[in-house]
PDB file of N, CA and C in Angstrom:
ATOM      1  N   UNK A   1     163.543  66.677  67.810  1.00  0.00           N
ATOM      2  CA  UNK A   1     164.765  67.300  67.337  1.00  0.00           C
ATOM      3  C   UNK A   1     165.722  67.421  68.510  1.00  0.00           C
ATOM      4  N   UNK A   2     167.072  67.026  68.257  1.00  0.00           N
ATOM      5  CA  UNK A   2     168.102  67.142  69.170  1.00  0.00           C
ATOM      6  C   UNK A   2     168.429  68.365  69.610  1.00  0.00           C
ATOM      7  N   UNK A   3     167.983  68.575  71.206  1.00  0.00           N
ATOM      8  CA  UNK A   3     168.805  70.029  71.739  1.00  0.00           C
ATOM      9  C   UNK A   3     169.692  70.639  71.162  1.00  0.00           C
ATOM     10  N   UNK A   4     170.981  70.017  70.516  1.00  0.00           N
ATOM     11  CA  UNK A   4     171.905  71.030  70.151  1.00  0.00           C
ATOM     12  C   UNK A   4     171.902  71.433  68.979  1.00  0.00           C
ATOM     13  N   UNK A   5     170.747  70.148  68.114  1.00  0.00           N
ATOM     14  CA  UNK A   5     170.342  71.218  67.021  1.00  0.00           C
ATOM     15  C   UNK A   5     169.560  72.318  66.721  1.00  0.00           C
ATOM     16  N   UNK A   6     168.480  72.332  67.966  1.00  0.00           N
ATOM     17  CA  UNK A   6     167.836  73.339  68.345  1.00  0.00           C
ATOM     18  C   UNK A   6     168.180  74.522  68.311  1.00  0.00           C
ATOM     19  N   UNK A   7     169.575  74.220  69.380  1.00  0.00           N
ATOM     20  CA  UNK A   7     170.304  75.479  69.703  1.00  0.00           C
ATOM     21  C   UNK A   7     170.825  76.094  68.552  1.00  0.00           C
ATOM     22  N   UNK A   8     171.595  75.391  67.581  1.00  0.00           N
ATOM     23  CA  UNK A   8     171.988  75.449  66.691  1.00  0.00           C
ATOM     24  C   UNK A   8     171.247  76.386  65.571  1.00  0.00           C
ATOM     25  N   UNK A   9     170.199  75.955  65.406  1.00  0.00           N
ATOM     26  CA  UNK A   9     168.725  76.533  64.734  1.00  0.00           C
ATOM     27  C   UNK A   9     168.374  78.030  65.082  1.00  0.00           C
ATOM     28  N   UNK A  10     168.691  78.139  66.855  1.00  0.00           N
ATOM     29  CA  UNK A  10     168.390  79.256  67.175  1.00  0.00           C
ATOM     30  C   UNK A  10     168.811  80.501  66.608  1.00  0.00           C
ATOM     31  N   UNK A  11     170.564  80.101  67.054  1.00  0.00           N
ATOM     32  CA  UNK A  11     171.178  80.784  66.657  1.00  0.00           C
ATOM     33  C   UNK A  11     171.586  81.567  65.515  1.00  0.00           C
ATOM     34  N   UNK A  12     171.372  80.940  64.916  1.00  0.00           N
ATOM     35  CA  UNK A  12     171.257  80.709  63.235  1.00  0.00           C
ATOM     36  C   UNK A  12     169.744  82.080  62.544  1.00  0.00           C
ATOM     37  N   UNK A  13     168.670  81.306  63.785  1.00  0.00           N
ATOM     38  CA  UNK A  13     167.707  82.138  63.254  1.00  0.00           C
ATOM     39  C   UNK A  13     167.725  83.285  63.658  1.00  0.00           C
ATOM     40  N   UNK A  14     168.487  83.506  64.889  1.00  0.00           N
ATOM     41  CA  UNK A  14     168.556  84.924  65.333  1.00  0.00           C
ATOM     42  C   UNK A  14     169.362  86.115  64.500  1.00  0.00           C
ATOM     43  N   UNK A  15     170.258  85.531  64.011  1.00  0.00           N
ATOM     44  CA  UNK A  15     171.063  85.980  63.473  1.00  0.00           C
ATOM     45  C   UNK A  15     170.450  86.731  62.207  1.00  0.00           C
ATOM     46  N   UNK A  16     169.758  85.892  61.307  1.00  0.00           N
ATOM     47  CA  UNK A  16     168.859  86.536  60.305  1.00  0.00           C
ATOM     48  C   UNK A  16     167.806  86.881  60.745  1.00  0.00           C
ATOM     49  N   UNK A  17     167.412  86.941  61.864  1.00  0.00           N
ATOM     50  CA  UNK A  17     165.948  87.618  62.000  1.00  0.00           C
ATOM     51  C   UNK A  17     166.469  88.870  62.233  1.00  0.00           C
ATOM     52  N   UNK A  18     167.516  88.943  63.030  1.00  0.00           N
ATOM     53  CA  UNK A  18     168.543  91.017  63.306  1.00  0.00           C
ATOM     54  C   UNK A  18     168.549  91.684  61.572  1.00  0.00           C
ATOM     55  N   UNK A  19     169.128  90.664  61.363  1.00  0.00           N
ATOM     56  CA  UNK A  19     169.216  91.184  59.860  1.00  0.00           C
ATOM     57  C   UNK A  19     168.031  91.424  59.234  1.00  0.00           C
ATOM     58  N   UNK A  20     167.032  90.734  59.272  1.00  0.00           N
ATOM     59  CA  UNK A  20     165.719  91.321  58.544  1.00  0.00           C
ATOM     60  C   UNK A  20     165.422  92.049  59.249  1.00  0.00           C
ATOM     61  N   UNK A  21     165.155  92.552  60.921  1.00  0.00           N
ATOM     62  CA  UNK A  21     164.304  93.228  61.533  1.00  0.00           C
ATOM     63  C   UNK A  21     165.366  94.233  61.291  1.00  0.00           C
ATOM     64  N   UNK A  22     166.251  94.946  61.414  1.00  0.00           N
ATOM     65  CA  UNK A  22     167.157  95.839  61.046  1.00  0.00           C
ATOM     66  C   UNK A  22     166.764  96.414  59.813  1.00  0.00           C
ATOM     67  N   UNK A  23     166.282  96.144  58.451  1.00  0.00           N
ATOM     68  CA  UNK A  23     166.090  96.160  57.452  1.00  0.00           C
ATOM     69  C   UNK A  23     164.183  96.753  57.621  1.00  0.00           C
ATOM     70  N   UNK A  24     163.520  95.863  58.519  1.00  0.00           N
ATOM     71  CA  UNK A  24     162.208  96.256  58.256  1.00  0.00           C
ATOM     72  C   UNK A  24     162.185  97.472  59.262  1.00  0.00           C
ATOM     73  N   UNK A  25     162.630  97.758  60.219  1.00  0.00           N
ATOM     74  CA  UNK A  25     162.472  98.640  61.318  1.00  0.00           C
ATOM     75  C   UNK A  25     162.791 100.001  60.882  1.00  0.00           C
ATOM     76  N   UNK A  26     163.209 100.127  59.860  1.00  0.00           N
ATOM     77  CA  UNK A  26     163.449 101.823  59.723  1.00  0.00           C
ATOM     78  C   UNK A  26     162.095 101.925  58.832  1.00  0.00           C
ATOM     79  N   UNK A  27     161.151 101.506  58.218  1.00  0.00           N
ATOM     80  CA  UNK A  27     160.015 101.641  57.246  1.00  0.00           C
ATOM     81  C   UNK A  27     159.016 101.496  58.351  1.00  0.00           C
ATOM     82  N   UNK A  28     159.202 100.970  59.532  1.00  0.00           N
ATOM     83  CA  UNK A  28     158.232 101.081  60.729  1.00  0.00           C
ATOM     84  C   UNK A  28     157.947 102.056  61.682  1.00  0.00           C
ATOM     85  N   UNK A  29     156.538 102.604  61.334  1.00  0.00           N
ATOM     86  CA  UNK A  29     156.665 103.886  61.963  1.00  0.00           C
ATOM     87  C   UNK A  29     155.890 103.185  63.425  1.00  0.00           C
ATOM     88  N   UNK A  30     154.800 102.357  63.564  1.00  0.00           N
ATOM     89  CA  UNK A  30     154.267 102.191  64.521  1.00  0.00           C
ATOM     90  C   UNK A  30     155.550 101.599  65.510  1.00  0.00           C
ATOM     91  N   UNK A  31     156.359 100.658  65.108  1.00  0.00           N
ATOM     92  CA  UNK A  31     157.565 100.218  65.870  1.00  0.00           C
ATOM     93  C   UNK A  31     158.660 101.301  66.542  1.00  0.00           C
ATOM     94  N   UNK A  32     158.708 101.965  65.548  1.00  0.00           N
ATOM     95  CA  UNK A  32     159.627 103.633  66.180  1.00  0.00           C
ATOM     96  C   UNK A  32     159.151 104.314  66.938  1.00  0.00           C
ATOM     97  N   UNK A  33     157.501 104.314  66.880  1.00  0.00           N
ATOM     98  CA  UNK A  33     156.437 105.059  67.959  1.00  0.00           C
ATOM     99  C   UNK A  33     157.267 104.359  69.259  1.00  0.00           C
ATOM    100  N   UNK A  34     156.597 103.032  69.419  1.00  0.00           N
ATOM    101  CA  UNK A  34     157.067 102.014  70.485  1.00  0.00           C
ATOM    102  C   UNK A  34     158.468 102.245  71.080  1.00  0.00           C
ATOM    103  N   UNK A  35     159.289 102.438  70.078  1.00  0.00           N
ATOM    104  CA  UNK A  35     160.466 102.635  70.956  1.00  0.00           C
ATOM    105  C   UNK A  35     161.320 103.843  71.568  1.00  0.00           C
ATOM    106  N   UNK A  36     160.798 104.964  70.799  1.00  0.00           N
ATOM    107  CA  UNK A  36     160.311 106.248  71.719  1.00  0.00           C
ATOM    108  C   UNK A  36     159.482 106.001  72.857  1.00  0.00           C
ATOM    109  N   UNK A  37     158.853 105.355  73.145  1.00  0.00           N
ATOM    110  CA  UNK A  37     157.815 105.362  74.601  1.00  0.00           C
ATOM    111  C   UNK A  37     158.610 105.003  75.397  1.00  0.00           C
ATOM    112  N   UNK A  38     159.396 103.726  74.887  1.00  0.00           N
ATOM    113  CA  UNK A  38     160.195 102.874  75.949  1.00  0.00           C
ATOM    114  C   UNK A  38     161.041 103.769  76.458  1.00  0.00           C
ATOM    115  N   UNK A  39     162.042 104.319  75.404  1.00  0.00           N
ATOM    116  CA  UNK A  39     163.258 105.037  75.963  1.00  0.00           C
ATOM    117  C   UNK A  39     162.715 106.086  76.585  1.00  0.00           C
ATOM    118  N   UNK A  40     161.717 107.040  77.319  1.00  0.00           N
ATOM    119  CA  UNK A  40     161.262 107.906  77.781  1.00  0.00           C
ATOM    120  C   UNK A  40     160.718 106.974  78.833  1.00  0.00           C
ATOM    121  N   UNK A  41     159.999 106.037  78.922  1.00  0.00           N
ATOM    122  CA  UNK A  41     159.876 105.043  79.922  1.00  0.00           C
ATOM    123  C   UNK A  41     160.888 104.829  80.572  1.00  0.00           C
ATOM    124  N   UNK A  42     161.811 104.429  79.956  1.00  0.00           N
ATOM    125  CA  UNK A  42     163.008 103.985  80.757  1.00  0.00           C
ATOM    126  C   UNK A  42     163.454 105.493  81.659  1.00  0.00           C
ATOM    127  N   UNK A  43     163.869 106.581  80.525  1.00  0.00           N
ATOM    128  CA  UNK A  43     164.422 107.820  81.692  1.00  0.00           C
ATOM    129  C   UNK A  43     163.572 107.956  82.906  1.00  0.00           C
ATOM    130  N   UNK A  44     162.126 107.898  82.896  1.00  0.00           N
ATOM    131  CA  UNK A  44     161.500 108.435  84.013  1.00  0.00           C
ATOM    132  C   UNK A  44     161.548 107.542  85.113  1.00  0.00           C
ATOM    133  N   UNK A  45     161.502 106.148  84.447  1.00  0.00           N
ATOM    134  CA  UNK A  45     162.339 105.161  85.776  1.00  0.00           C
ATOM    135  C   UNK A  45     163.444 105.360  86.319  1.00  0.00           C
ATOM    136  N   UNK A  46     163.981 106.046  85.834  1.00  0.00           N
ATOM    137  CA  UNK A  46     165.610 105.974  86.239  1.00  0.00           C
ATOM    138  C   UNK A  46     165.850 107.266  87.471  1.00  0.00           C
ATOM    139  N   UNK A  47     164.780 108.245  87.091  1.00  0.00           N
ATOM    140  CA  UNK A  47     164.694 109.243  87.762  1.00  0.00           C
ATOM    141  C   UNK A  47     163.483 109.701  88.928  1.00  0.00           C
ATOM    142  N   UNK A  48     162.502 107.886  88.756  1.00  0.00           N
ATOM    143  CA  UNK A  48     161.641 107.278  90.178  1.00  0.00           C
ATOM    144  C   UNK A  48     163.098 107.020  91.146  1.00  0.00           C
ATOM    145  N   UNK A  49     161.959 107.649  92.169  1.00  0.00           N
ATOM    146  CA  UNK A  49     163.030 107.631  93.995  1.00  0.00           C
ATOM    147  C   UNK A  49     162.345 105.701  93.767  1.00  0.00           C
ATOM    148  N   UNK A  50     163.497 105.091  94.140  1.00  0.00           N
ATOM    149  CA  UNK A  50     162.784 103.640  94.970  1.00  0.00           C
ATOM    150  C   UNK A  50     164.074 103.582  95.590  1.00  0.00           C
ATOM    151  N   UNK A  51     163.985 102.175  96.434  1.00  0.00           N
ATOM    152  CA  UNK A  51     164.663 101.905  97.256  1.00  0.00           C
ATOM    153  C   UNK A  51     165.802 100.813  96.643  1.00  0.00           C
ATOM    154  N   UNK A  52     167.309 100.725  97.269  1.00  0.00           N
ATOM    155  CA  UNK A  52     167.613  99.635  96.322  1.00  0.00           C
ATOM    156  C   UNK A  52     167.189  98.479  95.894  1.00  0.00           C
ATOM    157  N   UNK A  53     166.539  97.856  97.171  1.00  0.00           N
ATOM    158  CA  UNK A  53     165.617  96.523  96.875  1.00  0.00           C
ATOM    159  C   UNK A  53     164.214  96.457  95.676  1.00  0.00           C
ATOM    160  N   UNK A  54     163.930  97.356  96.333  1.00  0.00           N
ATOM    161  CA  UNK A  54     162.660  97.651  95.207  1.00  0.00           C
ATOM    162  C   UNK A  54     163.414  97.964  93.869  1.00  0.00           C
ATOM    163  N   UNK A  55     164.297  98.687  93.549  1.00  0.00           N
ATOM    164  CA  UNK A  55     164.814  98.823  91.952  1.00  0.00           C
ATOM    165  C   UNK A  55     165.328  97.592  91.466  1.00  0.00           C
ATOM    166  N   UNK A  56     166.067  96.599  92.225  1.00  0.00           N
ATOM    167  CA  UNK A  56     166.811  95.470  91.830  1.00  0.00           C
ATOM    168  C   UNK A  56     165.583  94.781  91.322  1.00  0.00           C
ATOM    169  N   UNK A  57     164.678  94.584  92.016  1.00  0.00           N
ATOM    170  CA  UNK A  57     163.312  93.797  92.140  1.00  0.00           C
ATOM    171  C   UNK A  57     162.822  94.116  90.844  1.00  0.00           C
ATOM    172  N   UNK A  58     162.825  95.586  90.454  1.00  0.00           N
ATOM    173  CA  UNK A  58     162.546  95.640  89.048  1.00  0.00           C
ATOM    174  C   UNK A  58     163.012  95.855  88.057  1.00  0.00           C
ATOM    175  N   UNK A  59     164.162  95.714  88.119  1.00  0.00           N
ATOM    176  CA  UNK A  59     165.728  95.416  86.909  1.00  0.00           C
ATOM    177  C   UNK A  59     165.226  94.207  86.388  1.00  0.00           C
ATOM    178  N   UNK A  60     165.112  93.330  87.749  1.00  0.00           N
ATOM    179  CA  UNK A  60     165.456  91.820  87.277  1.00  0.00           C
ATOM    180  C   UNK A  60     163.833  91.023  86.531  1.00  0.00           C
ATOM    181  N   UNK A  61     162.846  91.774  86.741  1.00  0.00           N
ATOM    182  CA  UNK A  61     161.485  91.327  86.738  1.00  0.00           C
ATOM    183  C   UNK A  61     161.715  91.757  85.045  1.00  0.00           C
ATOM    184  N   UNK A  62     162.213  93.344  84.651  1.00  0.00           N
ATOM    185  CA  UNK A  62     162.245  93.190  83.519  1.00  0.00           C
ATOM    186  C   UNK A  62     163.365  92.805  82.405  1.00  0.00           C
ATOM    187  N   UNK A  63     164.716  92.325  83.112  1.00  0.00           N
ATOM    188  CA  UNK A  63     165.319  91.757  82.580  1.00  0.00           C
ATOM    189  C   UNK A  63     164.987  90.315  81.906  1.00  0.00           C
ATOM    190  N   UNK A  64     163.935  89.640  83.082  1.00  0.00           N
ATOM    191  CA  UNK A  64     163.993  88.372  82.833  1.00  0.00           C
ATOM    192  C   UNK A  64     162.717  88.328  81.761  1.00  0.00           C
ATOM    193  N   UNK A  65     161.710  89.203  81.562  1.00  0.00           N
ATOM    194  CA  UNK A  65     160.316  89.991  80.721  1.00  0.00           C
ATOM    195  C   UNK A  65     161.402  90.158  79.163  1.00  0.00           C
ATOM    196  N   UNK A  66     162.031  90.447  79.070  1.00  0.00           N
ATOM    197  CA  UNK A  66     163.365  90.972  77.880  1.00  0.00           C
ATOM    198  C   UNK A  66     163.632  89.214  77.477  1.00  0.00           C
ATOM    199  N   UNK A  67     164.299  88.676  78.643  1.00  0.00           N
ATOM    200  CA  UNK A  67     164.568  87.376  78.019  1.00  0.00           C
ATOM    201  C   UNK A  67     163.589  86.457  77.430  1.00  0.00           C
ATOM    202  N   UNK A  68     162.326  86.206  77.959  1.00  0.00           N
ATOM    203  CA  UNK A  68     161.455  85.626  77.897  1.00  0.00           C
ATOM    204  C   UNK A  68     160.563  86.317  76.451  1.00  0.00           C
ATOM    205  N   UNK A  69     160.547  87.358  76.072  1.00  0.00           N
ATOM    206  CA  UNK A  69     160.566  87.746  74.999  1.00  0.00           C
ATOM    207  C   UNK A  69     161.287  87.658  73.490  1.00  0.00           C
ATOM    208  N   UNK A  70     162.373  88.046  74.447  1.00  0.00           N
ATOM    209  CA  UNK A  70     163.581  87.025  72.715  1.00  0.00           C
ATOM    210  C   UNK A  70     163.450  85.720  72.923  1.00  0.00           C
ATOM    211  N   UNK A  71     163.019  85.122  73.328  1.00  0.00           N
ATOM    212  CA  UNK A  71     163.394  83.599  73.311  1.00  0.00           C
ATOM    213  C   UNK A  71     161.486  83.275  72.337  1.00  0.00           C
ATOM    214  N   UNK A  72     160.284  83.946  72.817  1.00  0.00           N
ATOM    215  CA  UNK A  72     159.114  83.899  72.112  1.00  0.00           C
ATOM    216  C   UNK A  72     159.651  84.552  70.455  1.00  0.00           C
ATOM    217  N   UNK A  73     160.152  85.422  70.371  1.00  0.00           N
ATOM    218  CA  UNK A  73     160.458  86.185  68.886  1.00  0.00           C
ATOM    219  C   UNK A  73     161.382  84.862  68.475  1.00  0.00           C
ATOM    220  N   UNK A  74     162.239  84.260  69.462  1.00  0.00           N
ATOM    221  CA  UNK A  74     162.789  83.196  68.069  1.00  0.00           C
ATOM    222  C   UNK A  74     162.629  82.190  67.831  1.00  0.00           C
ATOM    223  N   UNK A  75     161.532  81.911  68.847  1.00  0.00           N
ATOM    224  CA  UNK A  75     160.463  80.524  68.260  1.00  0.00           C
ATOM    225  C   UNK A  75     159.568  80.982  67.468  1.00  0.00           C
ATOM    226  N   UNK A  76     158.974  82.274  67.471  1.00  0.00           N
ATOM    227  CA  UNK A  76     158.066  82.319  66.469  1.00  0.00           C
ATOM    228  C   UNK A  76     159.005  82.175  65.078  1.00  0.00           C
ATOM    229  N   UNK A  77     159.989  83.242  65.099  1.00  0.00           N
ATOM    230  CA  UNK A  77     160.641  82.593  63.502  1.00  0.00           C
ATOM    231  C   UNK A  77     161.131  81.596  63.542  1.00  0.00           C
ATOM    232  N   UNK A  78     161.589  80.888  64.419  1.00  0.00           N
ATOM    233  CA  UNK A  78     161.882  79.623  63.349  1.00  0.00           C
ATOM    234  C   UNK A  78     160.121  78.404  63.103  1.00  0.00           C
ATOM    235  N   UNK A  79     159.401  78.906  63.442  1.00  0.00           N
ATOM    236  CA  UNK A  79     157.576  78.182  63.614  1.00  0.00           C
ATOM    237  C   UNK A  79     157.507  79.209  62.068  1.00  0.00           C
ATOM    238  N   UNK A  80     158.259  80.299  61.688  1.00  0.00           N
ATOM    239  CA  UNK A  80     157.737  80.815  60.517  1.00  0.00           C
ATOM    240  C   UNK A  80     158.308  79.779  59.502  1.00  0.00           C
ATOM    241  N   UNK A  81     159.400  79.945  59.748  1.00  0.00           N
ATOM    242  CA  UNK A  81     160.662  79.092  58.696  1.00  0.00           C
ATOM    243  C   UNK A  81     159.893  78.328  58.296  1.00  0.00           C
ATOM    244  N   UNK A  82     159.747  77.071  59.701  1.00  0.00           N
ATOM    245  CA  UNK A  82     159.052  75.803  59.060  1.00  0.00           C
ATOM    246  C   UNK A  82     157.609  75.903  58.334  1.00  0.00           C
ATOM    247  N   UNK A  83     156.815  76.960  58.901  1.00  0.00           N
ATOM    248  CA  UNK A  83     155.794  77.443  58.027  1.00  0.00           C
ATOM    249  C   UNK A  83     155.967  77.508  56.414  1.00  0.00           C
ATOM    250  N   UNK A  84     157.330  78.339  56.229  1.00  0.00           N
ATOM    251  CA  UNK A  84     157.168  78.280  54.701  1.00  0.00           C
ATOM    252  C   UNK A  84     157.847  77.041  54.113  1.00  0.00           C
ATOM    253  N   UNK A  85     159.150  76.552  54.654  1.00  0.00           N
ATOM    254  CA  UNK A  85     159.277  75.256  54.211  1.00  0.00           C
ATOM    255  C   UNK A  85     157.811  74.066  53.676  1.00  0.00           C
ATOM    256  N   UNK A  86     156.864  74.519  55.011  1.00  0.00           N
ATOM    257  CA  UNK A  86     156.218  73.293  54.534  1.00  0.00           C
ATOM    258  C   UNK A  86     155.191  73.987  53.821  1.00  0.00           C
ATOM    259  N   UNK A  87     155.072  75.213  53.343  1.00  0.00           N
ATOM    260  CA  UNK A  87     154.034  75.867  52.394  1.00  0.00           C
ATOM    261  C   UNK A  87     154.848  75.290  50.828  1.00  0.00           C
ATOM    262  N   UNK A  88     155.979  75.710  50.863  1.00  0.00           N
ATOM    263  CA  UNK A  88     157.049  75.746  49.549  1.00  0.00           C
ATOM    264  C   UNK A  88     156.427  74.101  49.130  1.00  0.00           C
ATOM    265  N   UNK A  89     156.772  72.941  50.342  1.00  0.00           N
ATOM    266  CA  UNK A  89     156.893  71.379  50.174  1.00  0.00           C
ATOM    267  C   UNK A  89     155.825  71.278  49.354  1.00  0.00           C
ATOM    268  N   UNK A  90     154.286  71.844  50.185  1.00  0.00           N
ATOM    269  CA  UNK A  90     153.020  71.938  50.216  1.00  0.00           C
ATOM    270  C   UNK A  90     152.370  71.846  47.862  1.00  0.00           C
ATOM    271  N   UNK A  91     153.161  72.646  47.686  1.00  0.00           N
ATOM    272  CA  UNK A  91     153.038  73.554  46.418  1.00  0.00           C
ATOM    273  C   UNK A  91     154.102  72.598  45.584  1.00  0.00           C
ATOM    274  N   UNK A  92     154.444  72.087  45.776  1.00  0.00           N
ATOM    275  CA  UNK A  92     155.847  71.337  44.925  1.00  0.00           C
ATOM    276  C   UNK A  92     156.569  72.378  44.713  1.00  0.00           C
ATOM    277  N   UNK A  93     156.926  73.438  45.108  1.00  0.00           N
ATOM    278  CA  UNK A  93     158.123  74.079  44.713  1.00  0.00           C
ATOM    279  C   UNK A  93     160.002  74.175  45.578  1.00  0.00           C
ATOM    280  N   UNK A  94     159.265  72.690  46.121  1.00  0.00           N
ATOM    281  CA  UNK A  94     160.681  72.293  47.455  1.00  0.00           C
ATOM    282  C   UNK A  94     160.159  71.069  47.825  1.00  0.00           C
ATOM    283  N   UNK A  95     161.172  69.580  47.535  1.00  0.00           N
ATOM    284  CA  UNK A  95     161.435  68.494  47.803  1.00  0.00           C
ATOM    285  C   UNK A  95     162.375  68.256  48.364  1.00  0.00           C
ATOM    286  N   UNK A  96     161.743  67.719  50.156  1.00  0.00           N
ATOM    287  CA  UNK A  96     162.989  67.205  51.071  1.00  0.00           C
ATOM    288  C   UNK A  96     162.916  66.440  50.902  1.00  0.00           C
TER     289      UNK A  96
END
């Protein structure tokens, strides 16, 4: 598949995956647990003594942990997509 349709794909899937995860995330209590930890995670980092080097060092370790994460969440959905496409194909209830 051509890179820019890839990209294309991505984008696309990201877009509806916000929209569904927006939709499933308020019925998620274990996910709301999770993101209470973080944001209390995050304050007590903020209020660790480090040094500037050492904090940059770990801005960027988990900035780039953040990226490398959305980019796994939107290959897994679009690996879902094609999952059900080819379940739907699978079943005759969708002819490409």
């Amino acid at each position: 598949m051509g890179e820019n349709i890839m990209d294309t794909l991505k984008v696309l899937a990201n877009k509806r995956m916000e929209m569904s995860l927006l939709r499933v995330r308020e019925r998620d209590l274990v996910y709301k647990k999770k993101l209470d930890q973080v944001m209390q995670l995050e304050k007590e980092y903020e209020m660790f003594a480090l040094d500037k080097e050492g904090r940059k060092l770990i801005d960027k370790l988990l900035e780039t942990i953040d990226e490398a994460n959305i980019e796994q969440a939107s290959i897994a959905y679009l690996a879902g997509l094609e999952d059900c496409i080819l379940m739907l194909k699978s079943i005759g209830m969708l002819q490409i």
